[in-house]
PDB file of N, CA and C in Angstrom:
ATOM      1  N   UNK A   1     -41.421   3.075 -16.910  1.00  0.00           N
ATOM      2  CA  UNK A   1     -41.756   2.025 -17.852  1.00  0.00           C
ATOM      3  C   UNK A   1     -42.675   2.556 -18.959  1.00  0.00           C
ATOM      4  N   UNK A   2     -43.531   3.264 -18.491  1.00  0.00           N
ATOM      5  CA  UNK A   2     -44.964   4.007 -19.813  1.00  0.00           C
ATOM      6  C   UNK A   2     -43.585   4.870 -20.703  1.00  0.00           C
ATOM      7  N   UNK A   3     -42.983   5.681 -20.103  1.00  0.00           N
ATOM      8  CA  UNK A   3     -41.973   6.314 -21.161  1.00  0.00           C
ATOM      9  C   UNK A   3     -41.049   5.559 -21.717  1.00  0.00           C
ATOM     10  N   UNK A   4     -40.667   4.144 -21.920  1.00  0.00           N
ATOM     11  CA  UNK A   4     -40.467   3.273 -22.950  1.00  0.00           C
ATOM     12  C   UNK A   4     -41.175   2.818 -23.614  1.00  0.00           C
ATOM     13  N   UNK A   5     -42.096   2.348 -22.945  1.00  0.00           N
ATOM     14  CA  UNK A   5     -43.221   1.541 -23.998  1.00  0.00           C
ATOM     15  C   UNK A   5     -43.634   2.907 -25.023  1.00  0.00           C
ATOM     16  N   UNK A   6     -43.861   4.058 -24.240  1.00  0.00           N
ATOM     17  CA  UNK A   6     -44.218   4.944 -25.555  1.00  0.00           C
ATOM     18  C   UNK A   6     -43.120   6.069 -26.229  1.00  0.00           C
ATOM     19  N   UNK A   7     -41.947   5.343 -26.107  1.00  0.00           N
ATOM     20  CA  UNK A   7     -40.869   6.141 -26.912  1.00  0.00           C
ATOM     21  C   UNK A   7     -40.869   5.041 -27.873  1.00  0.00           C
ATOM     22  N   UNK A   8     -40.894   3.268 -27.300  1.00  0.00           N
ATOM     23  CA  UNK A   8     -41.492   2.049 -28.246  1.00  0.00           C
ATOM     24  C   UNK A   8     -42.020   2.434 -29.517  1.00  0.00           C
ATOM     25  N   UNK A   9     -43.097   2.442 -29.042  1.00  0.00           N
ATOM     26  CA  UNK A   9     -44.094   2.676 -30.318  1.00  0.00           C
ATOM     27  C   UNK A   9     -43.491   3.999 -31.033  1.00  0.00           C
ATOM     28  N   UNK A  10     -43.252   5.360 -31.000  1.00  0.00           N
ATOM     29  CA  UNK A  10     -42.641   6.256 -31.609  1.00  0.00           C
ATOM     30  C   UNK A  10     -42.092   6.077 -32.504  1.00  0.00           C
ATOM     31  N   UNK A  11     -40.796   4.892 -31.832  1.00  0.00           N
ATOM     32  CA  UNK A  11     -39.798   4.580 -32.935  1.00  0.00           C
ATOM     33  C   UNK A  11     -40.543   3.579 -33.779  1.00  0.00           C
ATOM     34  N   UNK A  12     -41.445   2.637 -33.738  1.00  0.00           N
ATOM     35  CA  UNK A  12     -42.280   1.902 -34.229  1.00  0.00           C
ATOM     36  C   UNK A  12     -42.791   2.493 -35.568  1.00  0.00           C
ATOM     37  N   UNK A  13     -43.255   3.850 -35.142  1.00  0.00           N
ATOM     38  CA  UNK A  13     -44.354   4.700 -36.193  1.00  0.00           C
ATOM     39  C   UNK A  13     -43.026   4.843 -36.927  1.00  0.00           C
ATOM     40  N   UNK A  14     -42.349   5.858 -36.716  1.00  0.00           N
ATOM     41  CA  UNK A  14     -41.167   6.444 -37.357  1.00  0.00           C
ATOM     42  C   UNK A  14     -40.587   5.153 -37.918  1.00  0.00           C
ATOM     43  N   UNK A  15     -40.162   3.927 -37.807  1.00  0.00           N
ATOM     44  CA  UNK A  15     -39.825   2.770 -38.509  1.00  0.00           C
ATOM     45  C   UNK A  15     -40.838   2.514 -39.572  1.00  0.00           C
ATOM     46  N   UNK A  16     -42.013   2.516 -39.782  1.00  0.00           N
ATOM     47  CA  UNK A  16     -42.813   1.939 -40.296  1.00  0.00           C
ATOM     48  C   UNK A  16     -43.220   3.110 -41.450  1.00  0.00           C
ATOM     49  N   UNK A  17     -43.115   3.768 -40.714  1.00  0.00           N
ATOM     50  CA  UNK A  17     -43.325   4.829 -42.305  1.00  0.00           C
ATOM     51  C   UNK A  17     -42.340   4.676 -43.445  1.00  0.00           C
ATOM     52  N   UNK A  18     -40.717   4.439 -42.899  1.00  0.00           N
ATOM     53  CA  UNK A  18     -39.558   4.754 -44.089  1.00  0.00           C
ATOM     54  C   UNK A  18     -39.161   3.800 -44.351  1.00  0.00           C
ATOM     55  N   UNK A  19     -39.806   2.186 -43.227  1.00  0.00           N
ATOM     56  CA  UNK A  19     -38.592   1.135 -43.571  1.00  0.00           C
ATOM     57  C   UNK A  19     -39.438   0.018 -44.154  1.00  0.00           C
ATOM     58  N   UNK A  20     -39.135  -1.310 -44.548  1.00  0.00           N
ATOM     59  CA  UNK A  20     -39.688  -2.182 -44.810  1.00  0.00           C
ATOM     60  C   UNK A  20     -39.331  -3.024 -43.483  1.00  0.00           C
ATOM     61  N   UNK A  21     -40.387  -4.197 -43.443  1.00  0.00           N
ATOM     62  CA  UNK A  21     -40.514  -5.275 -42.064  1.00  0.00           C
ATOM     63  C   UNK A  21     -39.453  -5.527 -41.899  1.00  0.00           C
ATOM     64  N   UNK A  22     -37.838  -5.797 -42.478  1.00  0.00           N
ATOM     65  CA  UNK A  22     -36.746  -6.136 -42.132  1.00  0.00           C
ATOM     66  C   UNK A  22     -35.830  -5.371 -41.203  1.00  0.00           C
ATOM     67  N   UNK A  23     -36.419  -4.117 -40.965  1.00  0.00           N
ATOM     68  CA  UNK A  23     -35.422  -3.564 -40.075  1.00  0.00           C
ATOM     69  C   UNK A  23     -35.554  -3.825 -38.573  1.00  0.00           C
ATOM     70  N   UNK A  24     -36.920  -4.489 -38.588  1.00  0.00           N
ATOM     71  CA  UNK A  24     -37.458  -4.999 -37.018  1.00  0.00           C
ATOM     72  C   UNK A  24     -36.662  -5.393 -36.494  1.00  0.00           C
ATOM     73  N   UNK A  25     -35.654  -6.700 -37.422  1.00  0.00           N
ATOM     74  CA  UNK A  25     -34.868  -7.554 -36.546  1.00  0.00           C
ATOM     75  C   UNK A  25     -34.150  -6.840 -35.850  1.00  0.00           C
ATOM     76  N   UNK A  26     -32.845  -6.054 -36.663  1.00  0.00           N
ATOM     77  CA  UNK A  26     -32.262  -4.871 -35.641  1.00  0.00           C
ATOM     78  C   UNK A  26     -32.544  -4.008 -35.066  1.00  0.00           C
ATOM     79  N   UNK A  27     -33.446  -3.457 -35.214  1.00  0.00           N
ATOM     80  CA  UNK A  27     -34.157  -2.930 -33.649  1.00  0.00           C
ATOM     81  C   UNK A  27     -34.459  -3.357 -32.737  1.00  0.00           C
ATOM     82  N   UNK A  28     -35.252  -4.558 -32.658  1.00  0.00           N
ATOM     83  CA  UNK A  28     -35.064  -5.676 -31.189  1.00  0.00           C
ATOM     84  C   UNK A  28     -34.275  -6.375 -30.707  1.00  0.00           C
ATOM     85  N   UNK A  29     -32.841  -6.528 -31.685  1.00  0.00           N
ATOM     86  CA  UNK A  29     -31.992  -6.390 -31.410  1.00  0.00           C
ATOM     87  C   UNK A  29     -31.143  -5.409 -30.368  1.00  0.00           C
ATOM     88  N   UNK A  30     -31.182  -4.432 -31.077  1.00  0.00           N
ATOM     89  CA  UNK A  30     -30.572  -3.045 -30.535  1.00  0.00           C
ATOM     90  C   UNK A  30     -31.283  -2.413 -29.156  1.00  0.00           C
ATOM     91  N   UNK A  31     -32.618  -2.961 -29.364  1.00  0.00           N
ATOM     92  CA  UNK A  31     -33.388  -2.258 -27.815  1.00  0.00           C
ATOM     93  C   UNK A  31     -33.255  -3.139 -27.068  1.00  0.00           C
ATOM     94  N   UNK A  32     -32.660  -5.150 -27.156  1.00  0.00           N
ATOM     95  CA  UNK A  32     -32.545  -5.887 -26.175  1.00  0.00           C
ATOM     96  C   UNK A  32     -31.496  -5.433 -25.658  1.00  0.00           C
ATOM     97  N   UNK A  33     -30.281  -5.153 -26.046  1.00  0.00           N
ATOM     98  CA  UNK A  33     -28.670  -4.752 -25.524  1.00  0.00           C
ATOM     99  C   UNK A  33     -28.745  -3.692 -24.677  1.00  0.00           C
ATOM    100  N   UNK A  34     -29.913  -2.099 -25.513  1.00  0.00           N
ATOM    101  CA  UNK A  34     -29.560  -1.621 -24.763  1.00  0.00           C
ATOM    102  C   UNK A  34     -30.331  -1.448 -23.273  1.00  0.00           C
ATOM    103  N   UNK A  35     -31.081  -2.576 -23.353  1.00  0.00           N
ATOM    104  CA  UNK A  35     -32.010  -2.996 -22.159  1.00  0.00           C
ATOM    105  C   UNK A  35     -30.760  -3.383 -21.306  1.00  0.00           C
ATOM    106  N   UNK A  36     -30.022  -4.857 -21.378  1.00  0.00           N
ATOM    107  CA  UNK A  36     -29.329  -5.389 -20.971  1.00  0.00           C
ATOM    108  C   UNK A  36     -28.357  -4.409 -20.576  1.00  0.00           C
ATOM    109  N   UNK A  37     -27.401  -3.679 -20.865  1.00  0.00           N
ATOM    110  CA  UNK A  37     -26.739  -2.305 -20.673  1.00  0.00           C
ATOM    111  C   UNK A  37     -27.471  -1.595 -19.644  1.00  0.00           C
ATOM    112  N   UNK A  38     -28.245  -1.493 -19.689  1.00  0.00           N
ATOM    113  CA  UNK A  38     -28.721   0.025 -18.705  1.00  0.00           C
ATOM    114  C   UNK A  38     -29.405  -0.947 -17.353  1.00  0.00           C
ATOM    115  N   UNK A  39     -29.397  -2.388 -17.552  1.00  0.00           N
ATOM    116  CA  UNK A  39     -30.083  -2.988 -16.053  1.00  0.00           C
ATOM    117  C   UNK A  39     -28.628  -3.163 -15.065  1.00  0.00           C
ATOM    118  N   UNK A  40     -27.998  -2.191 -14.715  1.00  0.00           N
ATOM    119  CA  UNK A  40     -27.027  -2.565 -14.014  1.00  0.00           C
ATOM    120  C   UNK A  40     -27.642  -2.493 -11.898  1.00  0.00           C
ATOM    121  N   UNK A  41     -28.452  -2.259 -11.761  1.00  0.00           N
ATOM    122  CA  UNK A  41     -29.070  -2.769 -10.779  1.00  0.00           C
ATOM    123  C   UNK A  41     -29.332  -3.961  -9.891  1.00  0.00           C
ATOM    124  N   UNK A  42     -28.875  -4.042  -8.825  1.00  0.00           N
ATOM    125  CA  UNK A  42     -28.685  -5.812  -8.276  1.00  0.00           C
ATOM    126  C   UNK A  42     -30.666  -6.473  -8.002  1.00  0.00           C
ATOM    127  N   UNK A  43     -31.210  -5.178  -8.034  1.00  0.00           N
ATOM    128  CA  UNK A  43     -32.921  -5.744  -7.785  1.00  0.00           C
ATOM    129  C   UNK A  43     -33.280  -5.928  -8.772  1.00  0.00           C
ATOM    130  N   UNK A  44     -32.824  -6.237 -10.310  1.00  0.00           N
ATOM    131  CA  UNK A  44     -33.655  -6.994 -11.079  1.00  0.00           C
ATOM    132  C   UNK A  44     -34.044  -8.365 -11.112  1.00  0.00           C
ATOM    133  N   UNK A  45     -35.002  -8.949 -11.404  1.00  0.00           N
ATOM    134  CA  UNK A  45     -35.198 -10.306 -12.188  1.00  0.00           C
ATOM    135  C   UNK A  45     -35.020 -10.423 -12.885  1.00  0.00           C
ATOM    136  N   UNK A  46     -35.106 -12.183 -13.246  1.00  0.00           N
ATOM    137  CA  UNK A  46     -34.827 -12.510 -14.933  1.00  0.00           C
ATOM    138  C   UNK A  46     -36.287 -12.332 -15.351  1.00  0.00           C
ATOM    139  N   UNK A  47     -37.425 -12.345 -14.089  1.00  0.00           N
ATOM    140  CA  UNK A  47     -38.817 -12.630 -15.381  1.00  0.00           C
ATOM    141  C   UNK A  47     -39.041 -11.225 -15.295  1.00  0.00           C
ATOM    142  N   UNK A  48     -38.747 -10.339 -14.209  1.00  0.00           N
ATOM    143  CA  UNK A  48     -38.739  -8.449 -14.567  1.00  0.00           C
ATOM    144  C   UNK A  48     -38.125  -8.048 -15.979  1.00  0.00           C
ATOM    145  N   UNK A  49     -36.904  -8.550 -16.002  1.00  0.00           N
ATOM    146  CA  UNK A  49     -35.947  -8.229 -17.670  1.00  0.00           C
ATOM    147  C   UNK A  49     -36.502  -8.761 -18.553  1.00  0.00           C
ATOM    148  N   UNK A  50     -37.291 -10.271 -18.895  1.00  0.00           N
ATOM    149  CA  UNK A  50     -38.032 -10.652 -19.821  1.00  0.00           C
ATOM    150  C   UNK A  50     -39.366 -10.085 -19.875  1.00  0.00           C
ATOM    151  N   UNK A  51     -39.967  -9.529 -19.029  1.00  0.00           N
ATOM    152  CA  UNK A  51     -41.201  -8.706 -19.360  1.00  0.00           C
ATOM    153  C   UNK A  51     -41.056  -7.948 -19.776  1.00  0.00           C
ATOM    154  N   UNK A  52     -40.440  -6.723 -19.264  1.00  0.00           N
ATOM    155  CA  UNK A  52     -39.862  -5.268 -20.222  1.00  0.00           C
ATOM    156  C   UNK A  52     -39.337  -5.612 -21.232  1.00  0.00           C
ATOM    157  N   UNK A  53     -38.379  -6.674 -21.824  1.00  0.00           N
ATOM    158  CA  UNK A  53     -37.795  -6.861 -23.175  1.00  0.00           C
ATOM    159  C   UNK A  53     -39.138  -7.197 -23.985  1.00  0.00           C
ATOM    160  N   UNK A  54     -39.942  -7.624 -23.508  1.00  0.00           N
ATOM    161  CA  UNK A  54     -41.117  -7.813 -24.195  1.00  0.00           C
ATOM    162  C   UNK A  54     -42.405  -6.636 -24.660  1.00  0.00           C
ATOM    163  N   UNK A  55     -42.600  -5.936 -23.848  1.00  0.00           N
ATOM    164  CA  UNK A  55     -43.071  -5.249 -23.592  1.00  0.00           C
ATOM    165  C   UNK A  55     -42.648  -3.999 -24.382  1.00  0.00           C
ATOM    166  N   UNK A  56     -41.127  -4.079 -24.724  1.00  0.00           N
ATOM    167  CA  UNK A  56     -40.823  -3.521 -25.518  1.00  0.00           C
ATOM    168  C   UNK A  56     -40.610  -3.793 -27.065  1.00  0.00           C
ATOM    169  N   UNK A  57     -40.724  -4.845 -26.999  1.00  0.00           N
ATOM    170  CA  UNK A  57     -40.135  -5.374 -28.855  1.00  0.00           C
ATOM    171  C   UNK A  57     -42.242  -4.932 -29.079  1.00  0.00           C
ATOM    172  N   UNK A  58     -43.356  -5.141 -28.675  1.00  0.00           N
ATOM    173  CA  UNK A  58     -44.171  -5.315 -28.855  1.00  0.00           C
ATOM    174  C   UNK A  58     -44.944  -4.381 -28.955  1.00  0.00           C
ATOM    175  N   UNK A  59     -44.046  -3.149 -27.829  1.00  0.00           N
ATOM    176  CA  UNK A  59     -45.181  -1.610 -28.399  1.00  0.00           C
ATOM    177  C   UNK A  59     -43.757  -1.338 -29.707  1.00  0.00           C
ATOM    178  N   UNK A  60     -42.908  -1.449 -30.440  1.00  0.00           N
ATOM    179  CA  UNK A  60     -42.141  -1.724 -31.346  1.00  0.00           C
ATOM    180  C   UNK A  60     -42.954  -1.646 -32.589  1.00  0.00           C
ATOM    181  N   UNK A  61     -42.967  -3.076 -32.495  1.00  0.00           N
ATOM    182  CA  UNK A  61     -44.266  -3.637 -33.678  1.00  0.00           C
ATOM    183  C   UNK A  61     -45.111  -2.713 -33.400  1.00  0.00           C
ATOM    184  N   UNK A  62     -46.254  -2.796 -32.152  1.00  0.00           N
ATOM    185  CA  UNK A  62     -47.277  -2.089 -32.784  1.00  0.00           C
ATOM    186  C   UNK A  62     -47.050  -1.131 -33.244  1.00  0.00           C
ATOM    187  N   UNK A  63     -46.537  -0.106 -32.925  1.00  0.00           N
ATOM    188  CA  UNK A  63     -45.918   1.357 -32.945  1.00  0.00           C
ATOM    189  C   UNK A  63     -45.256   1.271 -34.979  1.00  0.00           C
ATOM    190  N   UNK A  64     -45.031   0.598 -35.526  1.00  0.00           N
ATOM    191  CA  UNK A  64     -44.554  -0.317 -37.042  1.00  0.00           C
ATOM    192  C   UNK A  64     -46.001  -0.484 -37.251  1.00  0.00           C
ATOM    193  N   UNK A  65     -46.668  -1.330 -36.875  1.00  0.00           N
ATOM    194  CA  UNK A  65     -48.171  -1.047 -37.568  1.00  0.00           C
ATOM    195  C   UNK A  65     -48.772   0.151 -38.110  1.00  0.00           C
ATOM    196  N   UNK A  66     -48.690   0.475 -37.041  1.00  0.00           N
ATOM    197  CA  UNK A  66     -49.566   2.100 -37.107  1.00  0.00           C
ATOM    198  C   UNK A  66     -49.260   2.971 -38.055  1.00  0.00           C
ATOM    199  N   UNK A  67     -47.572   2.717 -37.710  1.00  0.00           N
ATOM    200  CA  UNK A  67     -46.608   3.605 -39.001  1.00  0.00           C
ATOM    201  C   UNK A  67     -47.154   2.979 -40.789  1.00  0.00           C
ATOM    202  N   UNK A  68     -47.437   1.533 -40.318  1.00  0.00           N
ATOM    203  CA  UNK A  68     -47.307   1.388 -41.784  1.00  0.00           C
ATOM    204  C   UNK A  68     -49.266   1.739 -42.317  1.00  0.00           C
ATOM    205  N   UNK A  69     -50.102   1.826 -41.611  1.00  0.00           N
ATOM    206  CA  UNK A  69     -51.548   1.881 -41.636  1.00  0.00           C
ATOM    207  C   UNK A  69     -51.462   3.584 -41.860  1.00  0.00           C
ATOM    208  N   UNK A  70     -50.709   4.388 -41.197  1.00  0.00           N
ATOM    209  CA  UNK A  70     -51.011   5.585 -41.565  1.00  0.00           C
ATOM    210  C   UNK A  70     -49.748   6.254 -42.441  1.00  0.00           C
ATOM    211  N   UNK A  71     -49.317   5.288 -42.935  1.00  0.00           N
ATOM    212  CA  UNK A  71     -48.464   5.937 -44.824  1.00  0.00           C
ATOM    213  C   UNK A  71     -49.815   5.004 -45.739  1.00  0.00           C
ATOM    214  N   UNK A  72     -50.137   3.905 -45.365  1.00  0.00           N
ATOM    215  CA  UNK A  72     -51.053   3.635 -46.450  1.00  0.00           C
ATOM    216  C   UNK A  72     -52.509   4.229 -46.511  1.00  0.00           C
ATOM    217  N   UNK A  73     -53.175   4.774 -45.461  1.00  0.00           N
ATOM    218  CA  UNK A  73     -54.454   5.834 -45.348  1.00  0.00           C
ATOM    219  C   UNK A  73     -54.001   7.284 -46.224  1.00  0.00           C
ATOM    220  N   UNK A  74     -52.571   7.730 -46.040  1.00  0.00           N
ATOM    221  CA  UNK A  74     -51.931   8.500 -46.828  1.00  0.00           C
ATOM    222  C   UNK A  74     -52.161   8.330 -48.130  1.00  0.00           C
ATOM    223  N   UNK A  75     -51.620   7.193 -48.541  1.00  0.00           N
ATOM    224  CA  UNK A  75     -51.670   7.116 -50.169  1.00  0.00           C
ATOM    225  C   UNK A  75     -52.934   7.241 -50.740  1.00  0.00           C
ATOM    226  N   UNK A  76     -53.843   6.272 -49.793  1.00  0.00           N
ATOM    227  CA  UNK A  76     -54.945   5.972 -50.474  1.00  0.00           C
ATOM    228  C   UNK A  76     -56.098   7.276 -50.407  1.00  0.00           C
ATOM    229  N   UNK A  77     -55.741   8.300 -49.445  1.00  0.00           N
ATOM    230  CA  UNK A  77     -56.263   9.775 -49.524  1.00  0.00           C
ATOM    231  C   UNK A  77     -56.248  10.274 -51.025  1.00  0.00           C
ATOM    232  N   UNK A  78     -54.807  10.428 -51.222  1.00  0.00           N
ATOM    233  CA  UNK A  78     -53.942  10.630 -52.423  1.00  0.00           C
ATOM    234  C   UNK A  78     -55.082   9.643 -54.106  1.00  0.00           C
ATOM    235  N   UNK A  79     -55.141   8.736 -53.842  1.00  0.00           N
ATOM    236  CA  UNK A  79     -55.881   8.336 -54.886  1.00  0.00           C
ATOM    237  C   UNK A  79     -56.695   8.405 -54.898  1.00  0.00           C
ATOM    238  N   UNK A  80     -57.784   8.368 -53.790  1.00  0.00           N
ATOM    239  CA  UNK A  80     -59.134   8.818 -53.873  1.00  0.00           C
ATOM    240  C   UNK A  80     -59.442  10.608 -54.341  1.00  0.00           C
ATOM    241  N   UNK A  81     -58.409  11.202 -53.880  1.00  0.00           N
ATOM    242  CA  UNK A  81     -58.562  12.407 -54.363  1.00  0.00           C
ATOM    243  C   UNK A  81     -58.119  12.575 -55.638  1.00  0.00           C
ATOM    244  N   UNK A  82     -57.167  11.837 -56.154  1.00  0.00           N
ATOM    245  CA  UNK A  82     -57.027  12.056 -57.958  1.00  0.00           C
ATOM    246  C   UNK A  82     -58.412  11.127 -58.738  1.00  0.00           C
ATOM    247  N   UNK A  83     -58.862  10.192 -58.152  1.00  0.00           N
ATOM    248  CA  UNK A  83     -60.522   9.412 -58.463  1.00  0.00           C
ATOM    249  C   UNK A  83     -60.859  10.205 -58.472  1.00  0.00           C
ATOM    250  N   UNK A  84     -61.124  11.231 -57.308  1.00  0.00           N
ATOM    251  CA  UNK A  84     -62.581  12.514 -57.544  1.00  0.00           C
ATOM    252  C   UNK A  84     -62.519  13.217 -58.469  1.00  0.00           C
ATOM    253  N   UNK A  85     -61.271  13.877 -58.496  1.00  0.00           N
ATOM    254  CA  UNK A  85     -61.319  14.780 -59.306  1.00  0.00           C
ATOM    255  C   UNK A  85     -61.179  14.206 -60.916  1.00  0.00           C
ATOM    256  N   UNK A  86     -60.788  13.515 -61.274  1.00  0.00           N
ATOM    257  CA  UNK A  86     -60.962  12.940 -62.829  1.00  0.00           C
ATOM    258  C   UNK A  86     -62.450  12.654 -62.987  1.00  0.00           C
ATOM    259  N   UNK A  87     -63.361  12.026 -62.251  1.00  0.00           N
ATOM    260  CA  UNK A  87     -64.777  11.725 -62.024  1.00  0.00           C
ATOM    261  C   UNK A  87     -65.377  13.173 -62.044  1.00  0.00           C
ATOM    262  N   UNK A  88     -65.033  14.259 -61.488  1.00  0.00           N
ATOM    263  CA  UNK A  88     -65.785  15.918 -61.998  1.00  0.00           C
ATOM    264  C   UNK A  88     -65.261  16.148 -63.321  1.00  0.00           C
ATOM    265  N   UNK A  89     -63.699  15.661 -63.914  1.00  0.00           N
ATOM    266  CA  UNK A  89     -64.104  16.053 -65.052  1.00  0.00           C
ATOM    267  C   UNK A  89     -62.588  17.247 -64.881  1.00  0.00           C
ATOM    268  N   UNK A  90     -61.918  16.920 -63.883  1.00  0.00           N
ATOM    269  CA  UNK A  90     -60.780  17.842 -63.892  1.00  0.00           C
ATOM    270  C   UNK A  90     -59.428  16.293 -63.380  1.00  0.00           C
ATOM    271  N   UNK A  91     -58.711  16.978 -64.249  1.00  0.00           N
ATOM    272  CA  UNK A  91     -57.630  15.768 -64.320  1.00  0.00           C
ATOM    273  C   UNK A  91     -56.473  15.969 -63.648  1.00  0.00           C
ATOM    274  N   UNK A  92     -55.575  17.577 -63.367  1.00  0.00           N
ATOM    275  CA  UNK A  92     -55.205  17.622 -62.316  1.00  0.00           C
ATOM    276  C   UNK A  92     -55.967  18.198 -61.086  1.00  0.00           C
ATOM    277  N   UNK A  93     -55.231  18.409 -60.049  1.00  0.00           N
ATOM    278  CA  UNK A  93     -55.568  19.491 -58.856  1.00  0.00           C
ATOM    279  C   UNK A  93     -55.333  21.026 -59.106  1.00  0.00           C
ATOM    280  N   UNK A  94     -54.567  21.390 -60.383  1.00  0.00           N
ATOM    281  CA  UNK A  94     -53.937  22.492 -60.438  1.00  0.00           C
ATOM    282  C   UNK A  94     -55.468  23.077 -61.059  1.00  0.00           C
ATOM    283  N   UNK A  95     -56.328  22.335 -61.816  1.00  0.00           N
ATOM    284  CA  UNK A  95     -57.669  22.450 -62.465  1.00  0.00           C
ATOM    285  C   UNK A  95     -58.585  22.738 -61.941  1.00  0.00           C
ATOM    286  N   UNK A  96     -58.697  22.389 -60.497  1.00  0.00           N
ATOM    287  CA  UNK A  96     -59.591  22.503 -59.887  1.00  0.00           C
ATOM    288  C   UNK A  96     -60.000  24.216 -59.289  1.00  0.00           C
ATOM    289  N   UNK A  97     -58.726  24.629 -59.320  1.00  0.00           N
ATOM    290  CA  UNK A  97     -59.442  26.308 -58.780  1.00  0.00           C
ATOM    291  C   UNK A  97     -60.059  27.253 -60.142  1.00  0.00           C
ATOM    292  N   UNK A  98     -59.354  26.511 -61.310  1.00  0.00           N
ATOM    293  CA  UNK A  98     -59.702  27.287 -62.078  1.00  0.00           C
ATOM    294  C   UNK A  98     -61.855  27.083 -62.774  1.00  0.00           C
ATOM    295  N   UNK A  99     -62.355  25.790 -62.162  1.00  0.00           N
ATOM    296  CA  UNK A  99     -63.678  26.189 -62.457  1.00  0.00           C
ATOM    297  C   UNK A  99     -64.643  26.742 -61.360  1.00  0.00           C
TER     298      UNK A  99
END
């Protein structure tokens, strides 16, 4: 179960970096089926299968958070470092080795 929930979130990060919030739907989509698919086991439950389906759409999302919190800590690296350097007085980065 920990190696879904954290292959979950993986695909979460990796979603969240390239996609916008709309691709969620088909992915919890796609991870309910292939939940449903792979429970061919006569010892499941229905509230065992609804916990893991959950459990999974949810390290999902978070795993989409994270993705999208660390492309935007990215950018905003990115602008704070073109702020600094215009504030010394050098306008690209290519400027900067040369003083």
């Amino acid at each position: 179960m920990e190696v879904l929930i954290t292959a979950g979130v993986f695909l979460g990060v990796a979603l969240g970096r390239s996609f916008k919030v709309s691709i969620l739907g088909p992915a919890c989509f796609i991870i309910v089926v292939l939940l449903l698919i792979s429970t061919g086991r006569l010892d499941f439950t229905f509230f065992h299968l609804v916990g893991k389906i959950g459990l999974l759409i949810i390290s999902l999302e978070l795993g989409y958070l994270a993705g999208l919190i660390s492309t935007d800590l990215a950018v905003a690296r990115q602008g704070f470092r073109s702020l600094w350097l215009r504030a010394r007085g050098m306008h690209t980065p290519h400027q900067a080795h040369l003083r």
